[in-house]
Protein backbone atom coordinates (compact mmCIF):
# COMPACT_ATOMS: atom_id res chain seq x y z
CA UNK A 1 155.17 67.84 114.02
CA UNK A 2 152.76 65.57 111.74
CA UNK A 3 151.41 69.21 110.98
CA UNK A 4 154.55 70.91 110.06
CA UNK A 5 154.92 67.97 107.73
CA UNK A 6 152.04 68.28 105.54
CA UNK A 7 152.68 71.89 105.46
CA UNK A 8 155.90 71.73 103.77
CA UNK A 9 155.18 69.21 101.58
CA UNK A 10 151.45 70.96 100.85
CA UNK A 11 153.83 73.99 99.63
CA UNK A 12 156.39 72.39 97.51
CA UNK A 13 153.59 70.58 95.76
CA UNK A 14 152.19 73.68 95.62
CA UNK A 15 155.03 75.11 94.16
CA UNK A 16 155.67 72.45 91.38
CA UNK A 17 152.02 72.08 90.76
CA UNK A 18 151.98 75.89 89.55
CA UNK A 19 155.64 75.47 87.76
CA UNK A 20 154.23 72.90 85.87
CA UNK A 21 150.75 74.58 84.98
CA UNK A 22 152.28 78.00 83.93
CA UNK A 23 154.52 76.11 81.81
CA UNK A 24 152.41 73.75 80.34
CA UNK A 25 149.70 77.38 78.82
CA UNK A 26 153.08 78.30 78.02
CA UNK A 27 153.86 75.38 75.44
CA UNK A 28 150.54 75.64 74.51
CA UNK A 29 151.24 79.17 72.55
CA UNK A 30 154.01 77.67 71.30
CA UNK A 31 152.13 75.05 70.10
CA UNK A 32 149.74 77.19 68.45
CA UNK A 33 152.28 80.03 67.23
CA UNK A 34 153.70 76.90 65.14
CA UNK A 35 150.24 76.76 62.94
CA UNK A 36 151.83 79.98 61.34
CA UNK A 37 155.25 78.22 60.28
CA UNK A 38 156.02 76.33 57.86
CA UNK A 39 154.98 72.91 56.81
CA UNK A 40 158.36 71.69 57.55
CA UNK A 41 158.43 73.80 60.50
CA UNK A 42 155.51 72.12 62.08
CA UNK A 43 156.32 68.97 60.97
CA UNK A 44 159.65 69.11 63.87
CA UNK A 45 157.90 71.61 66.37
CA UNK A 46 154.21 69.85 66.99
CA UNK A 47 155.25 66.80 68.19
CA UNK A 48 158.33 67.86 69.95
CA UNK A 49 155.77 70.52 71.94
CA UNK A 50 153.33 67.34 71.87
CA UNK A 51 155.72 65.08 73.93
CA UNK A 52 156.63 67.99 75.97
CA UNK A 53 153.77 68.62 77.10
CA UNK A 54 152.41 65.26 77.72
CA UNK A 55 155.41 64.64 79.95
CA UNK A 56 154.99 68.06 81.94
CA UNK A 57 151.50 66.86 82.39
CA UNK A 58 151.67 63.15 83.40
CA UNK A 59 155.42 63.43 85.14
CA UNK A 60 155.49 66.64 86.79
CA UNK A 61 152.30 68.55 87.04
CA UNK A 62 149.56 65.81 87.72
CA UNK A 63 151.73 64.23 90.82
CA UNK A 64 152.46 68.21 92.19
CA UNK A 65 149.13 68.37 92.34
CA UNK A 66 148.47 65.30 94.08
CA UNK A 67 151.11 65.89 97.09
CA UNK A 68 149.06 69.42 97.27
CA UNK A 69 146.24 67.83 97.64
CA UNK A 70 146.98 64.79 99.94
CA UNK A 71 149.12 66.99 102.50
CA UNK A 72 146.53 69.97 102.39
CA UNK A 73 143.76 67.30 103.36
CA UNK A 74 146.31 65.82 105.68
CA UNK A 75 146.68 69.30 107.41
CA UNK A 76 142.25 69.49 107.56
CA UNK A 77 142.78 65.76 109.13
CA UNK A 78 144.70 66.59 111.90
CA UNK A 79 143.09 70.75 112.02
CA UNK A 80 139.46 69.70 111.23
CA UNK A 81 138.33 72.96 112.90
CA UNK A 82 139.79 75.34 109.73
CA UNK A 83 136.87 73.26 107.60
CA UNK A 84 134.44 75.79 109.79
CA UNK A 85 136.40 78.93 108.84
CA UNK A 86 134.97 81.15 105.96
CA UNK A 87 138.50 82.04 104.44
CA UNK A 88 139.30 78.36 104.33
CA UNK A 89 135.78 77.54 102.55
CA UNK A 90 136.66 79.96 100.22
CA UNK A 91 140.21 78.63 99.84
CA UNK A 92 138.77 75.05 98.80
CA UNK A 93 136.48 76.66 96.05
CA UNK A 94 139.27 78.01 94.41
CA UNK A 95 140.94 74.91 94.91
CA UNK A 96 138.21 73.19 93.12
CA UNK A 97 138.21 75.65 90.61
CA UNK A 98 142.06 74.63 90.19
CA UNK A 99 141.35 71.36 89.94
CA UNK A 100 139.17 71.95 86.83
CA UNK A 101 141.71 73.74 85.19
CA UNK A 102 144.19 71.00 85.64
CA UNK A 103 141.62 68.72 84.09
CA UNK A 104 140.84 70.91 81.25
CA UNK A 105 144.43 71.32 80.43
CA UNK A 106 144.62 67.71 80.38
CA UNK A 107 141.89 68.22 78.10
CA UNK A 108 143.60 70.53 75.83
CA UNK A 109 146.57 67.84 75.58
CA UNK A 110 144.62 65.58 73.66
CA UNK A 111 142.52 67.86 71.65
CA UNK A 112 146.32 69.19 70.54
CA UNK A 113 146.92 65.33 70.16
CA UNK A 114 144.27 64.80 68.24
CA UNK A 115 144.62 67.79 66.26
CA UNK A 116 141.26 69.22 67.28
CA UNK A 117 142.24 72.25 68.67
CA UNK A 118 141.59 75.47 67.23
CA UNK A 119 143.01 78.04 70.11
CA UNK A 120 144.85 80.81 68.78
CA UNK A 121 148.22 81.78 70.46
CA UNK A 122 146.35 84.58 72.53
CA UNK A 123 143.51 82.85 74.18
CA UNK A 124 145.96 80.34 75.55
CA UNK A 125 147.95 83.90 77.08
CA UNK A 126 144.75 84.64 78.53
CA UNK A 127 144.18 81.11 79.68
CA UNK A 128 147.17 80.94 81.64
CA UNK A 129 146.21 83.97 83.54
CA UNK A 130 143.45 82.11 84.77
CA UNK A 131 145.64 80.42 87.19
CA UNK A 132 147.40 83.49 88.03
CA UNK A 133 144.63 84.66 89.15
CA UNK A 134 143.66 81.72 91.28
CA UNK A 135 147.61 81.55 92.52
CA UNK A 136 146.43 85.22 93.78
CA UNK A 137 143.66 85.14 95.56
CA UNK A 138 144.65 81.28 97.37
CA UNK A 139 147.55 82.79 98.72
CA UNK A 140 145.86 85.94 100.11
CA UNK A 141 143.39 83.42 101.64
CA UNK A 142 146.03 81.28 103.18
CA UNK A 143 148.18 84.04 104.41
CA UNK A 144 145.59 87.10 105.50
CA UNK A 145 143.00 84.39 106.88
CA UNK A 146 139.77 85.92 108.94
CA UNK A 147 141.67 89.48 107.96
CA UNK A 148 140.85 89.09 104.47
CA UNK A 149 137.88 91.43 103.30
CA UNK A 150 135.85 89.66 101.29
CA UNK A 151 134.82 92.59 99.35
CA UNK A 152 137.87 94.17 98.92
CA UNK A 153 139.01 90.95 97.75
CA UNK A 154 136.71 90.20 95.07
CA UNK A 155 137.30 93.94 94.05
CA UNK A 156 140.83 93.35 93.78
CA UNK A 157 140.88 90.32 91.99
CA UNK A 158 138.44 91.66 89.23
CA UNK A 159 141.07 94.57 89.18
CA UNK A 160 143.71 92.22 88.56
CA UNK A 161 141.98 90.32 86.24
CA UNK A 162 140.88 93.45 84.29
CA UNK A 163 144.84 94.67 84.33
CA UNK A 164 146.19 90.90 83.31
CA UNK A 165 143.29 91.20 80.33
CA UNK A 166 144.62 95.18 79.26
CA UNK A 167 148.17 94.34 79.91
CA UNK A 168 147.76 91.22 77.22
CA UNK A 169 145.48 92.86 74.28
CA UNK A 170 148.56 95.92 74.40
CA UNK A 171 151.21 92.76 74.56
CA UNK A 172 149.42 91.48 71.34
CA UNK A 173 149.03 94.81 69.14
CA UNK A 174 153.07 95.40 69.79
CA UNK A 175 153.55 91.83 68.83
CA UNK A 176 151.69 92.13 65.81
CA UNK A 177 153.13 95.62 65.21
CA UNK A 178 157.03 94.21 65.14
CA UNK A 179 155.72 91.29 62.91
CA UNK A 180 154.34 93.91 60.67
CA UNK A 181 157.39 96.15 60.59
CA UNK A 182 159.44 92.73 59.31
C-alpha cells in the first residue's frame, strides 16, 4: 500500500514538475520577445514576466519536483531491487540530467533578474525541448522497462530530437516571414 502511495504522489509531482518547467521556457520567450518592444512596452512586460516566473519557480515547480523526488526514492526504499535494473539506472541519469535543468533554469531567473541574459526568443524554444526530450525517453523507461532497446532508443530519441530541432528552425522562418509581410 506504502508503494501505491509513493507512486501516485511520484506521478502528480511528476506531472506538476513538468507543467511548471514547460511553462516557465515558455515565459522565458516571452521574456525575451519583449527586448523587441517598446521602451514602454518593456517597462510593464519584464517585470510582470519577472515575478511570474519567480513564482512558477519557487511556488510551483521547485516543490513538484521535490514530491517527485522524495516519493520516487520512497518507491527505491521500499523496491531496493529496481536500483540493480539497467532501465532504472538509466531512468536516474536522466533524472539527474533533469535535475540540472531545473537548476539552470533557476539560473536563467536571475540572470533575467539581473538583466544579464542575452538568449534570443529561439534558443529558449529550443531549450524547452530539452525537457521534452527527457519527458520522452523517462517515460519509455518507466513504462517499457527490461523491453526497452537500448539502441533503438537512443536512435529514436536523436530522431526526435533532430525532428523537434527541424520542426522549430521552419516555426521560426514562418514567424519571421508574417512579421515581414506586416
Amino acid at each position: 500500500m506504502n508503494y501505491l502511495v509513493f507512486k501516485s504522489l511520484h506521478i502528480i509531482g511528476v506531472v506538476s514538475w513538468f507543467a511548471g518547467l514547460f511553462y516557465l521556457v515558455r515565459l522565458f520567450v516571452y521574456y525575451a520577445e519583449t527586448k523587441d518592444k517598446s521602451p514602454a512596452e518593456q517597462d510593464v512586460l519584464q517585470p510582470q514576466y519577472l515575478i511570474m516566473m519567480e513564482r512558477l519557480f519557487k511556488i510551483i515547480t521547485t516543490p513538484a519536483m521535490i514530491i517527485t523526488v522524495v516519493a520516487g526514492g520512497g518507491m527505491l526504499v521500499l523496491h531496493s531491487e529496481l536500483l540493480a535494473a539497467n532501465w532504472m539506472q538509466a531512468k536516474l541519469v536522466l533524472v539527474f540530467c533533469l535535475l540540472i535543468y531545473h537548476w539552470y533554469c533557476g539560473k536563467i531567473i536571475r540572470q533575467i533578474s539581473s538583466q544579464s541574459d542575452h538568449w534570443k526568443s529561439f534558443r529558449f524554444r529550443l531549450f524547452n525541448e530539452i525537457a521534452t526530450l527527457l519527458l520522452v525517453a523517462i517515460v519509455f523507461l518507466a513504462v517499457m522497462k527490461n523491453g526497452f532497446n537500448a539502441i533503438y532508443g537512443i536512435l529514436g530519441f536523436i530522431l526526435l530530437g533532430l525532428i523537434i530541432f527541424i520542426a522549430a528552425k521552419w516555426y521560426k522562418k514562418s514567424r519571421e516571414r508574417k512579421l515581414k509581410s506586416k
